[in-house]
N, C-alpha and C. Protein backbone atom coordinates (compact mmCIF):
# COMPACT_ATOMS: atom_id res chain seq x y z
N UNK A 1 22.73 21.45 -0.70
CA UNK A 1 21.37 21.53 -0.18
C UNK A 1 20.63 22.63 -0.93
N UNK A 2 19.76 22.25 -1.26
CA UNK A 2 18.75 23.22 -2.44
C UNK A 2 18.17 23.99 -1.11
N UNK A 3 17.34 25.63 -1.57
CA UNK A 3 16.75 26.42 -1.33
C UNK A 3 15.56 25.84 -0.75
N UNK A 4 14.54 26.27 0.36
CA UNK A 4 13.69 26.28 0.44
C UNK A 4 12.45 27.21 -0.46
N UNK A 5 11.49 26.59 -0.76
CA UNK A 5 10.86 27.89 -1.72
C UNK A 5 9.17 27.77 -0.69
N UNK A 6 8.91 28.87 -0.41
CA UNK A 6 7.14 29.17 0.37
C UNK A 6 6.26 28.56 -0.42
N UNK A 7 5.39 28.12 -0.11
CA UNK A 7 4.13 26.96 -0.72
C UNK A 7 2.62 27.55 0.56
N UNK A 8 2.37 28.10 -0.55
CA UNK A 8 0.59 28.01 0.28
C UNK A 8 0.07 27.68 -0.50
N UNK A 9 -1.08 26.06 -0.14
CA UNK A 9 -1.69 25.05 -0.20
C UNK A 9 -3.23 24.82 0.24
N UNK A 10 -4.65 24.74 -0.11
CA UNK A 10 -5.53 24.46 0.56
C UNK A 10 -5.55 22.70 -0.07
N UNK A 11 -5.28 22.19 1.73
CA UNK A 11 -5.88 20.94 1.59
C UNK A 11 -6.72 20.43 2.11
N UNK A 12 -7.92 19.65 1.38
CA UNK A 12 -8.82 19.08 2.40
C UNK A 12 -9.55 20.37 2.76
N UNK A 13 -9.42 21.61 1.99
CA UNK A 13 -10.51 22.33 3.13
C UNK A 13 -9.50 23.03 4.40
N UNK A 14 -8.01 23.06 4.10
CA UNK A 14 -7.48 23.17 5.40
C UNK A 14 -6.08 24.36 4.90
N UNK A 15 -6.11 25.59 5.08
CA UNK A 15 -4.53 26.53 4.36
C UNK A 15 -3.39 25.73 5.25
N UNK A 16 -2.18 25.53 4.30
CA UNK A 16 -0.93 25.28 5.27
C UNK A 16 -0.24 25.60 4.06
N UNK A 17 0.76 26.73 5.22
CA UNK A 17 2.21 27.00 4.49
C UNK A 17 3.23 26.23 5.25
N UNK A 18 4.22 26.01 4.23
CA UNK A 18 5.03 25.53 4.48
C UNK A 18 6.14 26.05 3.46
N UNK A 19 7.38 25.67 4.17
CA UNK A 19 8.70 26.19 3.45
C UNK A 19 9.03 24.48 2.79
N UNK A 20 9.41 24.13 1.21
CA UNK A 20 9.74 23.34 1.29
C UNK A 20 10.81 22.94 -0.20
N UNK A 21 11.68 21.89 -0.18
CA UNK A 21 12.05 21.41 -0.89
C UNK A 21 11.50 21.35 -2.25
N UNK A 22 11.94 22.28 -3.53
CA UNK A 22 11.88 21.99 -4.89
C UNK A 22 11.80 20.90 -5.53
N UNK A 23 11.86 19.79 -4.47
CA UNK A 23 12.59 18.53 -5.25
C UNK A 23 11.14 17.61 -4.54
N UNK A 24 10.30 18.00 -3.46
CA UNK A 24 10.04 17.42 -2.88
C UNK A 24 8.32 16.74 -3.91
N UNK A 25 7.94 15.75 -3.51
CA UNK A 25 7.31 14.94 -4.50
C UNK A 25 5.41 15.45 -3.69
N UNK A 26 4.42 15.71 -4.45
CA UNK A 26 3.50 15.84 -3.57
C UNK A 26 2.79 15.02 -2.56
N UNK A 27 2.74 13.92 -3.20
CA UNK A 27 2.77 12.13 -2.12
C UNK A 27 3.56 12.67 -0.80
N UNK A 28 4.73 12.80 -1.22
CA UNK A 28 5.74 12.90 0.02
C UNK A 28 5.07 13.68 1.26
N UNK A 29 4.86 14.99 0.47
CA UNK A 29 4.31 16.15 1.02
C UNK A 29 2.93 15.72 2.11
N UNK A 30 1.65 15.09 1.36
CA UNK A 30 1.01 15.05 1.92
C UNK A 30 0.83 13.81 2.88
N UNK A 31 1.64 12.80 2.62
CA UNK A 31 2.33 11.79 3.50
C UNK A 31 2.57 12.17 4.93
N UNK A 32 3.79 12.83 4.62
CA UNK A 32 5.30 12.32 5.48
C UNK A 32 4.76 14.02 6.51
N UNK A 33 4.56 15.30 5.72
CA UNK A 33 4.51 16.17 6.33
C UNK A 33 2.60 16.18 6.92
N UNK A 34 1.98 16.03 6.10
CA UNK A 34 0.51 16.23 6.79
C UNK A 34 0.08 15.03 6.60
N UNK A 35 0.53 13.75 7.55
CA UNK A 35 0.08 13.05 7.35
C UNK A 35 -1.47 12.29 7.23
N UNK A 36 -1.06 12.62 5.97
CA UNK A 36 -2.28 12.34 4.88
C UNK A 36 -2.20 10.60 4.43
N UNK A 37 -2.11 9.66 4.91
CA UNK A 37 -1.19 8.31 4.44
C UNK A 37 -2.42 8.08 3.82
N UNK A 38 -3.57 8.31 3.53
CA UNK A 38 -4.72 7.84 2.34
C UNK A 38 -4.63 7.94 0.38
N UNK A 39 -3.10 9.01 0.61
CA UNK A 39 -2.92 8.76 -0.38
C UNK A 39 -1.22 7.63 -0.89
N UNK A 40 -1.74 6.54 -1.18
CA UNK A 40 -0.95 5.91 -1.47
C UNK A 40 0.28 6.02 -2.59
N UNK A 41 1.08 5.53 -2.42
CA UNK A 41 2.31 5.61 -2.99
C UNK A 41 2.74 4.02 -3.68
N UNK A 42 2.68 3.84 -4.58
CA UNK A 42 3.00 2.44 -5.58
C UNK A 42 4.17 2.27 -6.18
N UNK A 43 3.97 3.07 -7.28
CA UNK A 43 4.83 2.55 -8.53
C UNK A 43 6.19 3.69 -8.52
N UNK A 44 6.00 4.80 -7.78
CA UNK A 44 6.67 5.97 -7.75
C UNK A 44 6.81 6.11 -9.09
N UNK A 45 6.20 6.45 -10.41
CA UNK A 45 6.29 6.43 -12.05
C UNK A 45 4.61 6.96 -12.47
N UNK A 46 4.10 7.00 -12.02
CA UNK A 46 3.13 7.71 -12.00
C UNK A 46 1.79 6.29 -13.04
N UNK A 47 2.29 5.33 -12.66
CA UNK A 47 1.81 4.34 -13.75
C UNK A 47 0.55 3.83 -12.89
N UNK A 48 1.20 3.26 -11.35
CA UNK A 48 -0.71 2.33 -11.08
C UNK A 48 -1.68 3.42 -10.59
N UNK A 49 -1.80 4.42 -10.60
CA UNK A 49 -2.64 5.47 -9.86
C UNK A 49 -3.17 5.52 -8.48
N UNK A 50 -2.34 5.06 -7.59
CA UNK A 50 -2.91 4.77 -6.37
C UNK A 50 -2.75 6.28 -5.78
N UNK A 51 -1.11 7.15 -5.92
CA UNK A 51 -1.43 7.96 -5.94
C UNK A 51 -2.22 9.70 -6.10
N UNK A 52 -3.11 8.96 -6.98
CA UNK A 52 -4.09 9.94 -7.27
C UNK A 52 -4.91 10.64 -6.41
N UNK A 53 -4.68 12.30 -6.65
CA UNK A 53 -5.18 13.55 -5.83
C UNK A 53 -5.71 14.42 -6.32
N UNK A 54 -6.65 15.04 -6.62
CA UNK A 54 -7.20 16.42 -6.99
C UNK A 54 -6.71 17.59 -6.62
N UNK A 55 -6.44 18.39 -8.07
CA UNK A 55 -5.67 19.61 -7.50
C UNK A 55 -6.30 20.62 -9.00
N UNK A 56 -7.15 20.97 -7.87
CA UNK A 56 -7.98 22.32 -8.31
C UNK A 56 -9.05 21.33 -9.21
N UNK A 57 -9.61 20.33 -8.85
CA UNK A 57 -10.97 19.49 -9.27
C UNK A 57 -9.95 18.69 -10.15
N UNK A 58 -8.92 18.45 -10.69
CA UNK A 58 -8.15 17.46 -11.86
C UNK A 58 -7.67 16.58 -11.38
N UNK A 59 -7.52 15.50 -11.84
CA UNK A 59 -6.96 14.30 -11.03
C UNK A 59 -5.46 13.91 -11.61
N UNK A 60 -4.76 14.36 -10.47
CA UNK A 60 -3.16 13.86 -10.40
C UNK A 60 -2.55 13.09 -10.05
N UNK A 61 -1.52 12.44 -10.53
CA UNK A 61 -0.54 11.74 -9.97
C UNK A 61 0.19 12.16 -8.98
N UNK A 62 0.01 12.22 -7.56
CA UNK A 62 0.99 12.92 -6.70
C UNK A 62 2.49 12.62 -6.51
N UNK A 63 2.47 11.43 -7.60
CA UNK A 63 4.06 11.08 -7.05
C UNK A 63 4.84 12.10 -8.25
N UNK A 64 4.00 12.22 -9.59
CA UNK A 64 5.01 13.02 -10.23
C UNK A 64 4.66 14.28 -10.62
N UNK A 65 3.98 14.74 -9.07
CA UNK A 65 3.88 16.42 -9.03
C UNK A 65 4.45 16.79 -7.79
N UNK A 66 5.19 17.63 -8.13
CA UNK A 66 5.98 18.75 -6.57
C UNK A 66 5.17 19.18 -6.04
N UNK A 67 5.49 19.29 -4.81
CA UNK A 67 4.49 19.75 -3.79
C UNK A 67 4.83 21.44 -4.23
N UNK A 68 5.80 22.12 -4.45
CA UNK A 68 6.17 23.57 -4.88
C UNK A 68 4.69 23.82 -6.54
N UNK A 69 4.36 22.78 -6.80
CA UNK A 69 3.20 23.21 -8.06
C UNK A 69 2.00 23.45 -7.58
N UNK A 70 2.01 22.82 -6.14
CA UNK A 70 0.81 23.24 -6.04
C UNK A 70 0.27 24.69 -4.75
N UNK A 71 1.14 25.14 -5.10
CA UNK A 71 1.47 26.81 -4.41
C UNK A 71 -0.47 27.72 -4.69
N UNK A 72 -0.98 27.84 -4.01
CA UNK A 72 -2.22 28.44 -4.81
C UNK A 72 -3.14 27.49 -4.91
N UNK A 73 -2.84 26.37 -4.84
CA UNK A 73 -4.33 25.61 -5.52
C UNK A 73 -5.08 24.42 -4.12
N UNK A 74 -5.78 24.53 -4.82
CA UNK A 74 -6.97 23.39 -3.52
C UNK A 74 -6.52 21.90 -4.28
N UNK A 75 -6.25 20.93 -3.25
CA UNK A 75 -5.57 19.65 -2.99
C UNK A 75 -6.78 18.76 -2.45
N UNK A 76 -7.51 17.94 -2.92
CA UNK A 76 -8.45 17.17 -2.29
C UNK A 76 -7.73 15.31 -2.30
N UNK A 77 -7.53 15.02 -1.42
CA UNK A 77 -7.41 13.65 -0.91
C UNK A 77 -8.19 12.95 -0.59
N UNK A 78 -7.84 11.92 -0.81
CA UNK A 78 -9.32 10.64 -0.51
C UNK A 78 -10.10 10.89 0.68
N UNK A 79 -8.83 11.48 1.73
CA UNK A 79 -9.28 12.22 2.88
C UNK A 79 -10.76 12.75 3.02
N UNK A 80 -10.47 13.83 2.12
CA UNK A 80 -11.17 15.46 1.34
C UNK A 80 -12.77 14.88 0.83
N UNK A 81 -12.69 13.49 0.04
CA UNK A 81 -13.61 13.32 -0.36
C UNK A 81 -15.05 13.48 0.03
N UNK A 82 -14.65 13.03 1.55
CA UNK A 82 -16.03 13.14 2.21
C UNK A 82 -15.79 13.77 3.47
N UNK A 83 -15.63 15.59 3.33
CA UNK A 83 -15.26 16.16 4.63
C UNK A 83 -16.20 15.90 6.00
N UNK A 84 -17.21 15.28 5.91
CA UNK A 84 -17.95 15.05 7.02
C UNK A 84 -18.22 13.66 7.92
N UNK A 85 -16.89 13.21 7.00
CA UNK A 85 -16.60 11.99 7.76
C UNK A 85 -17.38 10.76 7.76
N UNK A 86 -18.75 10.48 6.73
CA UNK A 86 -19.41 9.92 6.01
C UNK A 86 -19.19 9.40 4.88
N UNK A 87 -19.34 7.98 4.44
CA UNK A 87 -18.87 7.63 3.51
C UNK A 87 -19.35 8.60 2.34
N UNK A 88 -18.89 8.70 1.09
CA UNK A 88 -19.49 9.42 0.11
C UNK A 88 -19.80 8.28 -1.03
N UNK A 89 -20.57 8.95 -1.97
CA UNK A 89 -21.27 7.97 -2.75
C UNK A 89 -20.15 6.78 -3.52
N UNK A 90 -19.44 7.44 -3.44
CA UNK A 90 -18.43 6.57 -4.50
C UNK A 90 -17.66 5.37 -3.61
N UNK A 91 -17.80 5.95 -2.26
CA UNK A 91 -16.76 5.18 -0.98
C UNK A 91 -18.02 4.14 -0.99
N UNK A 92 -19.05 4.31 -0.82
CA UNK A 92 -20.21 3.99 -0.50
C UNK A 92 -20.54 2.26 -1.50
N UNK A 93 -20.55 3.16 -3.11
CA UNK A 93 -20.63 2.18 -4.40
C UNK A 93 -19.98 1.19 -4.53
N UNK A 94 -18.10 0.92 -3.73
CA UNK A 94 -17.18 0.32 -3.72
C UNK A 94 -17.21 -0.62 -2.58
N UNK A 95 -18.02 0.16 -1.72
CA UNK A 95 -18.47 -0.95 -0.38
C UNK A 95 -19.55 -2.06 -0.82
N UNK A 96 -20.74 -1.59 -1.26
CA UNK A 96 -21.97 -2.03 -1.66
C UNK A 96 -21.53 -3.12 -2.82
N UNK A 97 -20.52 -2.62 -3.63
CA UNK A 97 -19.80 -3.93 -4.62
C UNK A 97 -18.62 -4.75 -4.53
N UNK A 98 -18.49 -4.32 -3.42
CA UNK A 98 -17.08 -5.49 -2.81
C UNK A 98 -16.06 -4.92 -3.91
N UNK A 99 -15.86 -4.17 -4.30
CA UNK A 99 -14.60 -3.34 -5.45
C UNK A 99 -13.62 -2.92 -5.17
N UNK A 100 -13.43 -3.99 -3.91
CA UNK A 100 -11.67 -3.67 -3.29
C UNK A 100 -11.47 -4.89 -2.65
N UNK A 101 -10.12 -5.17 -2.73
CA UNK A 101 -9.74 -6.52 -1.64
C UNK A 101 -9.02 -6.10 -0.75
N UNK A 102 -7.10 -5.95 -1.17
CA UNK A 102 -6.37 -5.09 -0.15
C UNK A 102 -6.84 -3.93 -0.01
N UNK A 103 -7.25 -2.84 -1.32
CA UNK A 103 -7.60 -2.06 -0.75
C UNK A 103 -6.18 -0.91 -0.81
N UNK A 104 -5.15 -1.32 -1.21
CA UNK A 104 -4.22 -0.68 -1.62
C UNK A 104 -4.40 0.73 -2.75
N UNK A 105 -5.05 -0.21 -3.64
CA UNK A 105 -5.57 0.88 -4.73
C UNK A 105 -6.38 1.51 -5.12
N UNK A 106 -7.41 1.64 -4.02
CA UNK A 106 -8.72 1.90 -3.36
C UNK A 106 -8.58 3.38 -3.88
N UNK A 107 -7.92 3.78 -2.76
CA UNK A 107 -7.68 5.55 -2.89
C UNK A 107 -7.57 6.24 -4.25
N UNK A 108 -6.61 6.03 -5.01
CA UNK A 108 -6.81 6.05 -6.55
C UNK A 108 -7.65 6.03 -7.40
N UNK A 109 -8.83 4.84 -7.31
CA UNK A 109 -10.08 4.68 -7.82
C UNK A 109 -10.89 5.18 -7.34
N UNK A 110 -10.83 5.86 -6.29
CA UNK A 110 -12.18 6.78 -5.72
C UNK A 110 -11.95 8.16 -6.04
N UNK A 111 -10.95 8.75 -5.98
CA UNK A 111 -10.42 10.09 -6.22
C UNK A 111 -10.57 10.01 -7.51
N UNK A 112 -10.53 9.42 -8.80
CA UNK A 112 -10.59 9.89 -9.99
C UNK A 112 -12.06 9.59 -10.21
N UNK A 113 -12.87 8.70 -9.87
CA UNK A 113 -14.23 8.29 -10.12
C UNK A 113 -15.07 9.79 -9.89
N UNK A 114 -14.85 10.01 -7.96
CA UNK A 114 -15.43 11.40 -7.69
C UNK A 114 -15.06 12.64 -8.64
N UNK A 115 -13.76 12.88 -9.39
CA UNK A 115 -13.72 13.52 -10.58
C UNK A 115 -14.54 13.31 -11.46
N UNK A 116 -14.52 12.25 -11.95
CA UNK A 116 -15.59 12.09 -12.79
C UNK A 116 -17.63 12.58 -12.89
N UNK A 117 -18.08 11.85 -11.57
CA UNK A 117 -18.92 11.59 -11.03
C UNK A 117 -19.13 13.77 -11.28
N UNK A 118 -18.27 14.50 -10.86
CA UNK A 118 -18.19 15.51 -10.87
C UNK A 118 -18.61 16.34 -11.92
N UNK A 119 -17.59 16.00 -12.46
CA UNK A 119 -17.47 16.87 -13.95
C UNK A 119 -18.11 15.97 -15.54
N UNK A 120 -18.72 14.75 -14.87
CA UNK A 120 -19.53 14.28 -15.88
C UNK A 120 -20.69 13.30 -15.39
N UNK A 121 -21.41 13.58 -14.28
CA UNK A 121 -22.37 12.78 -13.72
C UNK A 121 -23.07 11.58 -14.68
N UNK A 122 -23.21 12.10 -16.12
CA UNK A 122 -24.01 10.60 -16.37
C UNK A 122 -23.09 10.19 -17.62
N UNK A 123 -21.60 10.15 -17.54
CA UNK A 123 -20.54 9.55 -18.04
C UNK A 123 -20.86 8.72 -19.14
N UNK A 124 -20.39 8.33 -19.88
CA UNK A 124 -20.83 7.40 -20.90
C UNK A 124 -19.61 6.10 -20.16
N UNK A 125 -20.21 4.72 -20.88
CA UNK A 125 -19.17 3.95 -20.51
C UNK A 125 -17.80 3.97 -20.87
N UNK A 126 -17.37 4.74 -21.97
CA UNK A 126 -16.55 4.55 -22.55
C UNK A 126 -15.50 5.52 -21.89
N UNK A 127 -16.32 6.34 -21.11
CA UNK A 127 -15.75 7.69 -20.21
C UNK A 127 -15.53 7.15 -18.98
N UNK A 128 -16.00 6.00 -18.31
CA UNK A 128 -15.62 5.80 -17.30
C UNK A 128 -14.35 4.64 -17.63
N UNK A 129 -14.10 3.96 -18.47
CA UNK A 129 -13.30 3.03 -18.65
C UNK A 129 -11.75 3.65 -18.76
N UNK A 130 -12.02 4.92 -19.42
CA UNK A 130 -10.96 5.90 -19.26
C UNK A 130 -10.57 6.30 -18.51
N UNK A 131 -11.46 6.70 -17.43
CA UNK A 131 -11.03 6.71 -16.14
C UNK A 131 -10.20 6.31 -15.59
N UNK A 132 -10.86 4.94 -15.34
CA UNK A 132 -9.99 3.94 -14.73
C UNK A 132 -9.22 3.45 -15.24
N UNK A 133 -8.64 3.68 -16.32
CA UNK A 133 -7.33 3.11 -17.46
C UNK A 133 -6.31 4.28 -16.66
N UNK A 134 -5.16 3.29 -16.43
CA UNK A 134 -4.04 3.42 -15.75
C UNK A 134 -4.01 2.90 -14.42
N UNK A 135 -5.44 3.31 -13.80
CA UNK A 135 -4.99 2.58 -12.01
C UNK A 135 -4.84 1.03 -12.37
N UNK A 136 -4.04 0.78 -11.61
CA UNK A 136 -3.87 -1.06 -11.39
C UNK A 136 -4.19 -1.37 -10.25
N UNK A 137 -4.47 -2.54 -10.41
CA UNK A 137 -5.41 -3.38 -9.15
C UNK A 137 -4.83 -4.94 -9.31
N UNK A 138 -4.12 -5.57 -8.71
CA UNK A 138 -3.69 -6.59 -8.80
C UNK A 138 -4.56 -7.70 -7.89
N UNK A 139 -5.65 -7.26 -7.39
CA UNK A 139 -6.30 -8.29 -6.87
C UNK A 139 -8.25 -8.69 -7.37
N UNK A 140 -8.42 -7.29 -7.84
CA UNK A 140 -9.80 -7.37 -7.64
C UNK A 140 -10.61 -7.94 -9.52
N UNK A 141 -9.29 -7.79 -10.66
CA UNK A 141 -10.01 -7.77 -11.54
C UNK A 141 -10.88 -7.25 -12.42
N UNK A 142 -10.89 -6.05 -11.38
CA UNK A 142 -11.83 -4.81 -12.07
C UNK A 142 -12.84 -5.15 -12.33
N UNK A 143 -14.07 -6.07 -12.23
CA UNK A 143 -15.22 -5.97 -13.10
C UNK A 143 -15.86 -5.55 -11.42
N UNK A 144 -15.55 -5.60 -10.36
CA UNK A 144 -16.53 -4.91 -9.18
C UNK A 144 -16.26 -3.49 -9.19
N UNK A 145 -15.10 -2.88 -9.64
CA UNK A 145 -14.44 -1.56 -9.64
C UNK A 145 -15.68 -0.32 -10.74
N UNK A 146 -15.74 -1.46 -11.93
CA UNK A 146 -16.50 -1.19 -13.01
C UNK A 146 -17.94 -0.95 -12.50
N UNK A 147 -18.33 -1.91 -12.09
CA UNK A 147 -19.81 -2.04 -11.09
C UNK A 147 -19.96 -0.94 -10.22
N UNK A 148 -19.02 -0.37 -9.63
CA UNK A 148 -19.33 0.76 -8.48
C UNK A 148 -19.41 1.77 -9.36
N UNK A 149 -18.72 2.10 -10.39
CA UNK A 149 -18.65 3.49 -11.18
C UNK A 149 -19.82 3.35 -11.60
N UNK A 150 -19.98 1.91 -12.35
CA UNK A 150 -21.58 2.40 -13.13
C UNK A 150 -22.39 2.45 -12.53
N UNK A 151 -22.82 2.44 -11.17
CA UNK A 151 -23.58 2.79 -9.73
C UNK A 151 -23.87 4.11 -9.81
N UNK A 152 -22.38 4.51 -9.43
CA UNK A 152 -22.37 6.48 -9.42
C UNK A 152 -23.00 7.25 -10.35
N UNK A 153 -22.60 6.34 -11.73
CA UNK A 153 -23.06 7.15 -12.96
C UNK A 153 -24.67 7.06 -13.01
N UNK A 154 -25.04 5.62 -13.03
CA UNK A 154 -26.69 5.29 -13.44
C UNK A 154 -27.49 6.33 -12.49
N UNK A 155 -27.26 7.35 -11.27
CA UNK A 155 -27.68 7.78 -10.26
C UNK A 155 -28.22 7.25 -9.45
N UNK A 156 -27.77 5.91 -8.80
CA UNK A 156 -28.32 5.19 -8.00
C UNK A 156 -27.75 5.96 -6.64
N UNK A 157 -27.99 5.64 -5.52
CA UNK A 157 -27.41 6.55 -4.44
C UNK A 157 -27.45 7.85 -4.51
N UNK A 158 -27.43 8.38 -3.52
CA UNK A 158 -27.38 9.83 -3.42
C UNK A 158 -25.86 10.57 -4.07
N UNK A 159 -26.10 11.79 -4.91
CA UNK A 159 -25.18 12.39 -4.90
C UNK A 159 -24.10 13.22 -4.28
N UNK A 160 -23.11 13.75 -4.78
CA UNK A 160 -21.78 14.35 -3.62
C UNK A 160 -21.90 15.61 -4.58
C-alpha cells in the first residue's frame, strides 16, 4: 500500500484537502471523491477528451493527470463553467445548435471551447478545429459542435 501524500486543490471555486493516493487518476478524484460525475471518463488513454478539465485556465486530460499534480492549482469542471448555475455561453451555443446527442462528450467540448473562447475570443478557424481535434463524438458528426464554437467566436451571445 503506497503512502498517502497532502493535496490542496481549488475546485470549482471551492479549497479541499485531501490525503490521497500517488497513483490516484484526477477523473477519479473529482468523480468518485467530490463527486463531480460532469466530468466524464471514456477512453481512460487520454484520446476522446471527454475527460477534459482546466487546471490553472489549461485544458487537461483528467484521466492522465494525478490528482497529487494538481496540489496548488485551480481545477475548473464543466461544473465550474458556469458558477451561477446559468447556462454559459458555450453551454448555451451547443443548446441553440443541437451539438450534442448522448451528450456523453458534451463535457469535453465545452471545457476546452470555454478555454479557448478565453484565451482567444476571436479564434481563427483553424484554432478552433484544433481545439476540437482529439475529442470524439460518435454520434453528432461534428459539423453542429463546429457551429456552436463558431457562435462563441463570431461574438454572437453574450460573453463569460
Amino acid at each position: 500500500m503506497s503512502e498517502l501524500l497532502p493535496v490542496r486543490v481549488l475546485v470549482n471555486d471551492e479549497w479541499y484537502e485531501d490525503d490521497l493516493s500517488p497513483s490516484r487518476t484526477l477523473a477519479d478524484y473529482l468523480r468518485d471523491d467530490l463527486d463531480l460525475t460532469g466530468t466524464h471518463v471514456g477512453c481512460e488513454h487520454g484520446t476522446c477528451g471527454a475527460c477534459t478539465v482546466l487546471v490553472d485556465g489549461e485544458p487537461v486530460r483528467s484521466c492522465l493527470m494525478l490528482a497529487v499534480q494538481t496540489d496548488g492549482c485551480a481545477v475548473t469542471t464543466v461544473e465550474g463553467v458556469s458558477p451561477a448555475g446559468e447556462l454559459s455561453a458555450v453551454q448555451r451555443a451547443f443548446n441553440e445548435n443541437h451539438a450534442m446527442q448522448c451528450g456523453f462528450c458534451t463535457p469535453g467540448f465545452v471545457v476546452s471551447l470555454t478555454a479557448l473562447a478565453r484565451q482567444e475570443p476571436r479564434a481563427s478557424e483553424e484554432q478552433l478545429v484544433a481545439t476540437l481535434d482529439g475529442h470524439l463524438c460518435r454520434c453528432t458528426g461534428y459539423q453542429n459542435i463546429l457551429k456552436a464554437g463558431r457562435q462563441i467566436l463570431s461574438g454572437e451571445g453574450d460573453k463569460e
